[in-house]
N, C-alpha and C. Protein backbone atom coordinates (compact mmCIF):
# COMPACT_ATOMS: atom_id res chain seq x y z
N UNK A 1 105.93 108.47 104.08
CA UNK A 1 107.15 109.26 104.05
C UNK A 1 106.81 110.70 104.42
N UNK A 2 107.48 111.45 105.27
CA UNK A 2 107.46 112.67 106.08
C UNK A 2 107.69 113.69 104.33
N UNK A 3 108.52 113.34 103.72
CA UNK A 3 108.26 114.68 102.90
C UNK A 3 107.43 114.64 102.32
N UNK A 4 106.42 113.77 102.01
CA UNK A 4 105.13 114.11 101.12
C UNK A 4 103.86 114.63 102.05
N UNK A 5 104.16 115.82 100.97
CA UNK A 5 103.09 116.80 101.18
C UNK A 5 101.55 116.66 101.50
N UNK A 6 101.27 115.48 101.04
CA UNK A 6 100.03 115.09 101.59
C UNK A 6 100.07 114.54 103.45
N UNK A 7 101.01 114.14 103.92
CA UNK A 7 100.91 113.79 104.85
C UNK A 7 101.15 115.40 105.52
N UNK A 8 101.67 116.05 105.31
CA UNK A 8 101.76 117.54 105.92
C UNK A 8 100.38 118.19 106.20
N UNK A 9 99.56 118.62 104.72
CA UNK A 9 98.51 118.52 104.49
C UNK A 9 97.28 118.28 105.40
N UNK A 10 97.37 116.88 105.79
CA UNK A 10 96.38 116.40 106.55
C UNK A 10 96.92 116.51 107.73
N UNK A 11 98.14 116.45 108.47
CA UNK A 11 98.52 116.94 109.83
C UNK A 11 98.40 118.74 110.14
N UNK A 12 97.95 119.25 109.27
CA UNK A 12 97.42 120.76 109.30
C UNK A 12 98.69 121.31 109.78
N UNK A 13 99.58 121.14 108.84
CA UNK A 13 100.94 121.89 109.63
C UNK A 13 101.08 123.29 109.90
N UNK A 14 100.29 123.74 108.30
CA UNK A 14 100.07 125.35 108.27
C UNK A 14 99.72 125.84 109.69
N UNK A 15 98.79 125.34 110.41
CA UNK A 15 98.21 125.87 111.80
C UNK A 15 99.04 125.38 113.25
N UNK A 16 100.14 124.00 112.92
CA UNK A 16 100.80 124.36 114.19
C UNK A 16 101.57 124.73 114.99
N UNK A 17 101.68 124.57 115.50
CA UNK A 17 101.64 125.60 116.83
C UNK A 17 103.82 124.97 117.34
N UNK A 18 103.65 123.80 117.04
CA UNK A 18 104.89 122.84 117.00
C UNK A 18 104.98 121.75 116.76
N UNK A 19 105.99 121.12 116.45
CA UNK A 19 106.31 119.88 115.87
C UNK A 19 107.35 119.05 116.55
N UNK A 20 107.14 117.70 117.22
CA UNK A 20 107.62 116.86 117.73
C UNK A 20 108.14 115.55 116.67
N UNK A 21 109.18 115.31 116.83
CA UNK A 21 109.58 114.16 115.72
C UNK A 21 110.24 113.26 117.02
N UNK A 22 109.87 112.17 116.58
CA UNK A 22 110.31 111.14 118.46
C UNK A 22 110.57 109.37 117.58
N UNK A 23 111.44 109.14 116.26
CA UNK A 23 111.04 108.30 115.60
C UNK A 23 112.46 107.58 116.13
N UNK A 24 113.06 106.36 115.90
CA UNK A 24 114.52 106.08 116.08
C UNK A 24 115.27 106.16 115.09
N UNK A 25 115.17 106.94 113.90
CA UNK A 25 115.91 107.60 112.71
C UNK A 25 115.72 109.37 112.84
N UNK A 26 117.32 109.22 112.92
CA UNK A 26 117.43 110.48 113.02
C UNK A 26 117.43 110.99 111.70
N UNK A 27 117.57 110.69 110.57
CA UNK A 27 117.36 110.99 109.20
C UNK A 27 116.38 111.49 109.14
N UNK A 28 115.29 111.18 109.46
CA UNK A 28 113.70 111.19 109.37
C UNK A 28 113.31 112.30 109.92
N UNK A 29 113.62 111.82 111.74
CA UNK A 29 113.54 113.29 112.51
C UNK A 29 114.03 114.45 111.43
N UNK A 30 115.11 114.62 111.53
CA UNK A 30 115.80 115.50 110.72
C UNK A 30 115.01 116.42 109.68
N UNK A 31 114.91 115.67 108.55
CA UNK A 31 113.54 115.83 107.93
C UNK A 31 112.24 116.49 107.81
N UNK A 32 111.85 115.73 108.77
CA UNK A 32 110.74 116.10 109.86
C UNK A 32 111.34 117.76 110.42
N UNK A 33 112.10 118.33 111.18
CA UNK A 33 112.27 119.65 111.14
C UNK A 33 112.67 120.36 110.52
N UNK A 34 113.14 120.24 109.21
CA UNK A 34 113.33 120.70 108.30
C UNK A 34 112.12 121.13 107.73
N UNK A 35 111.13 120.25 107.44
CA UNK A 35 110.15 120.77 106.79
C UNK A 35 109.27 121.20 107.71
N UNK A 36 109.39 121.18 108.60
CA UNK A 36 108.49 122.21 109.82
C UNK A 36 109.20 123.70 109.71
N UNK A 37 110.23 123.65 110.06
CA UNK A 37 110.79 125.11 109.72
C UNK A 37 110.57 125.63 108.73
N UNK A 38 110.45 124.78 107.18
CA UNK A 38 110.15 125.62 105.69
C UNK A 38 108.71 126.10 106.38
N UNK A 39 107.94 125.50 106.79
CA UNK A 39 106.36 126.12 107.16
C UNK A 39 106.11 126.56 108.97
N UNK A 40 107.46 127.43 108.82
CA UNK A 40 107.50 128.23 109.77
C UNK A 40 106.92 127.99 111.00
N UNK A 41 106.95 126.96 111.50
CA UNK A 41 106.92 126.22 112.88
C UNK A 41 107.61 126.63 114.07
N UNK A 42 107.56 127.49 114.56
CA UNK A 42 108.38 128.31 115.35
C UNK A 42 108.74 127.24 116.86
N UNK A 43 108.23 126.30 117.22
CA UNK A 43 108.30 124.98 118.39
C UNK A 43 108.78 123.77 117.52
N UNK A 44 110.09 123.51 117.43
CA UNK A 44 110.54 122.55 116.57
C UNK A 44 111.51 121.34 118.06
N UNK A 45 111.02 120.11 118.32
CA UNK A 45 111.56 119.76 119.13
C UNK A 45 111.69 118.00 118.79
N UNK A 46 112.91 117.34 118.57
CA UNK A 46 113.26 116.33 118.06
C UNK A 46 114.04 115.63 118.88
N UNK A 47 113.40 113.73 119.30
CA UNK A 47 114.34 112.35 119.52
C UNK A 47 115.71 112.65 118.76
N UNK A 48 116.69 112.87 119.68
CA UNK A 48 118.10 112.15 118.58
C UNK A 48 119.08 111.53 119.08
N UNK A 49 118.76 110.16 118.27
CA UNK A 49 119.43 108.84 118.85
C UNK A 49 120.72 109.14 118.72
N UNK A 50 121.64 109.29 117.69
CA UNK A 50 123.06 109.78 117.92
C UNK A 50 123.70 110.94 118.75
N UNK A 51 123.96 111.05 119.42
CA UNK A 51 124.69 112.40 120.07
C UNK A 51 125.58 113.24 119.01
N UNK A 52 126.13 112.27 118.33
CA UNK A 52 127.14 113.07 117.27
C UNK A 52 125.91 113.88 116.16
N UNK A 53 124.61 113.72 116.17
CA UNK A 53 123.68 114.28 114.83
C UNK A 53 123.35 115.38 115.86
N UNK A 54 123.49 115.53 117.07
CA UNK A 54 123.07 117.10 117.34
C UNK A 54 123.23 118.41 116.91
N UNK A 55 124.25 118.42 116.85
CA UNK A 55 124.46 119.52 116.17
C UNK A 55 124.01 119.74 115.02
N UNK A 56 123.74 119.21 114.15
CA UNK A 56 122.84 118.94 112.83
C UNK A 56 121.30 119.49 113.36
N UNK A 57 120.88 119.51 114.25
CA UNK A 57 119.65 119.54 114.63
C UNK A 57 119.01 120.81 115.29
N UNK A 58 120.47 121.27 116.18
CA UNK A 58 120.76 122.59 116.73
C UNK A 58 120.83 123.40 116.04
N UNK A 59 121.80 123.48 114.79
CA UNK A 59 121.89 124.86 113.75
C UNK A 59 120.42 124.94 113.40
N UNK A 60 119.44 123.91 113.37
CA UNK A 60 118.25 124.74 112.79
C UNK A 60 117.30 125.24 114.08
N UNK A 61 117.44 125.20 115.20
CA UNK A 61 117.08 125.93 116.23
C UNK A 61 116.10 124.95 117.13
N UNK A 62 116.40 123.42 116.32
CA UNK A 62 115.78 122.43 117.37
C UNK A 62 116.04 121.93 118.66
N UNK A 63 114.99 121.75 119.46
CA UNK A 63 115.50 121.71 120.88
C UNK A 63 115.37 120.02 120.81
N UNK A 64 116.29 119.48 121.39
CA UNK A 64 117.21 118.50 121.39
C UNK A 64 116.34 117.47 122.67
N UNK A 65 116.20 116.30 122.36
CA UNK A 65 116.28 115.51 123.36
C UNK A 65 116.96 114.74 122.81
N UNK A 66 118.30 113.97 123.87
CA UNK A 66 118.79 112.98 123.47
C UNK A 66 118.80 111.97 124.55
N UNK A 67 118.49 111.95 125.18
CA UNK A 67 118.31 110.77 126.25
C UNK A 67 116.62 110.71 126.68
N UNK A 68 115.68 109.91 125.68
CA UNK A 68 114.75 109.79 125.74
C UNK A 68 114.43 108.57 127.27
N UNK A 69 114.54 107.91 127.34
CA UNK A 69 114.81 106.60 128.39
C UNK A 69 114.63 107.39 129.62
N UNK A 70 115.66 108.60 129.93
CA UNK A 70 115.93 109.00 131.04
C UNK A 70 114.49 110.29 131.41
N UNK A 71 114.77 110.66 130.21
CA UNK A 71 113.23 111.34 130.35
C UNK A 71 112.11 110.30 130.78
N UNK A 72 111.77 109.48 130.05
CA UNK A 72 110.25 108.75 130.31
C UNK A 72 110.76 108.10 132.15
N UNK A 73 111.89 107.71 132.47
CA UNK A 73 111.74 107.10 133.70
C UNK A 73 111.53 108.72 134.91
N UNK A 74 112.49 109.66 134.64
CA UNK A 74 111.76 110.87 135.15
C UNK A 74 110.24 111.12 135.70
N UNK A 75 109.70 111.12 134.36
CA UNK A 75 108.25 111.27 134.23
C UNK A 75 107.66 110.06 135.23
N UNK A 76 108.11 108.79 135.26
CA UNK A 76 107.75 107.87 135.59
C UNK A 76 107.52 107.93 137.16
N UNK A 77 109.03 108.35 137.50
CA UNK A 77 108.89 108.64 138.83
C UNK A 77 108.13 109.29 139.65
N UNK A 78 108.14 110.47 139.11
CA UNK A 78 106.75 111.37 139.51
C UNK A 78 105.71 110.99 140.20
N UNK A 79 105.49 110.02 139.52
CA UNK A 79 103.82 109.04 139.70
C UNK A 79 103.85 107.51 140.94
N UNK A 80 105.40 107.97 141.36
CA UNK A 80 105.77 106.82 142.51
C UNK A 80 105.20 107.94 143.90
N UNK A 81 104.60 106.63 145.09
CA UNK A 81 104.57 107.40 146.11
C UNK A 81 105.90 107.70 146.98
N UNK A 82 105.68 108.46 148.05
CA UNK A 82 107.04 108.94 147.98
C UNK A 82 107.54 108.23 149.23
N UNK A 83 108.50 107.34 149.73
CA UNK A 83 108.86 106.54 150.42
C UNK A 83 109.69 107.14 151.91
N UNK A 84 109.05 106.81 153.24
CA UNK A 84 109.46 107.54 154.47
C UNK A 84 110.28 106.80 155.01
C-alpha cells in the first residue's frame, strides 16, 4: 500500500527529483500524489483512467496523462522506418 511509509522510505522519496504513478486505479494514483506533494516533490505526473478524476489531479498541480495507449503507440512509432 502507497501510504505506508515504509514503502516511501525505501523509494528515497525525500531525494526525488519526481514522481510518476502509471497504476489503473486512479484512487491509488491519486494517493500516490498526494503524498509526493506532502514531501514536496515538485515533478508530480500521473495515469488517469477516468477523464472525469482530472480535475481532482490538476488542483494539486499534477500533470495529467490520460490517454496512455495513445502515448505508448506514439512512442512506438518513432521506432518504425519511415515508408517512401
Amino acid at each position: 500500500m502507497i501510504a505506508d511509509d515504509k514503502i516511501l522510505d525505501e523509494a528515497e522519496i525525500k531525494r526525488a527529483d519526481a514522481v510518476v504513478a502509471a497504476t489503473h486505479d486512479d484512487a491509488q494514483n491519486l494517493m500516490t500524489m498526494v503524498l509526493a506533494k506532502e514531501h514536496n516533490v515538485d515533478i508530480r505526473i500521473s495515469l488517469v483512467n477516468l477523464v472525469a478524476h482530472s480535475e481532482l489531479f490538476e488542483k494539486l498541480g499534477v500533470r495529467v496523462v490520460s490517454d496512455a495507449a495513445s502515448l505508448v503507440a506514439r512512442q512506438l512509432l518513432q521506432h518504425l522506418p519511415e515508408v517512401s
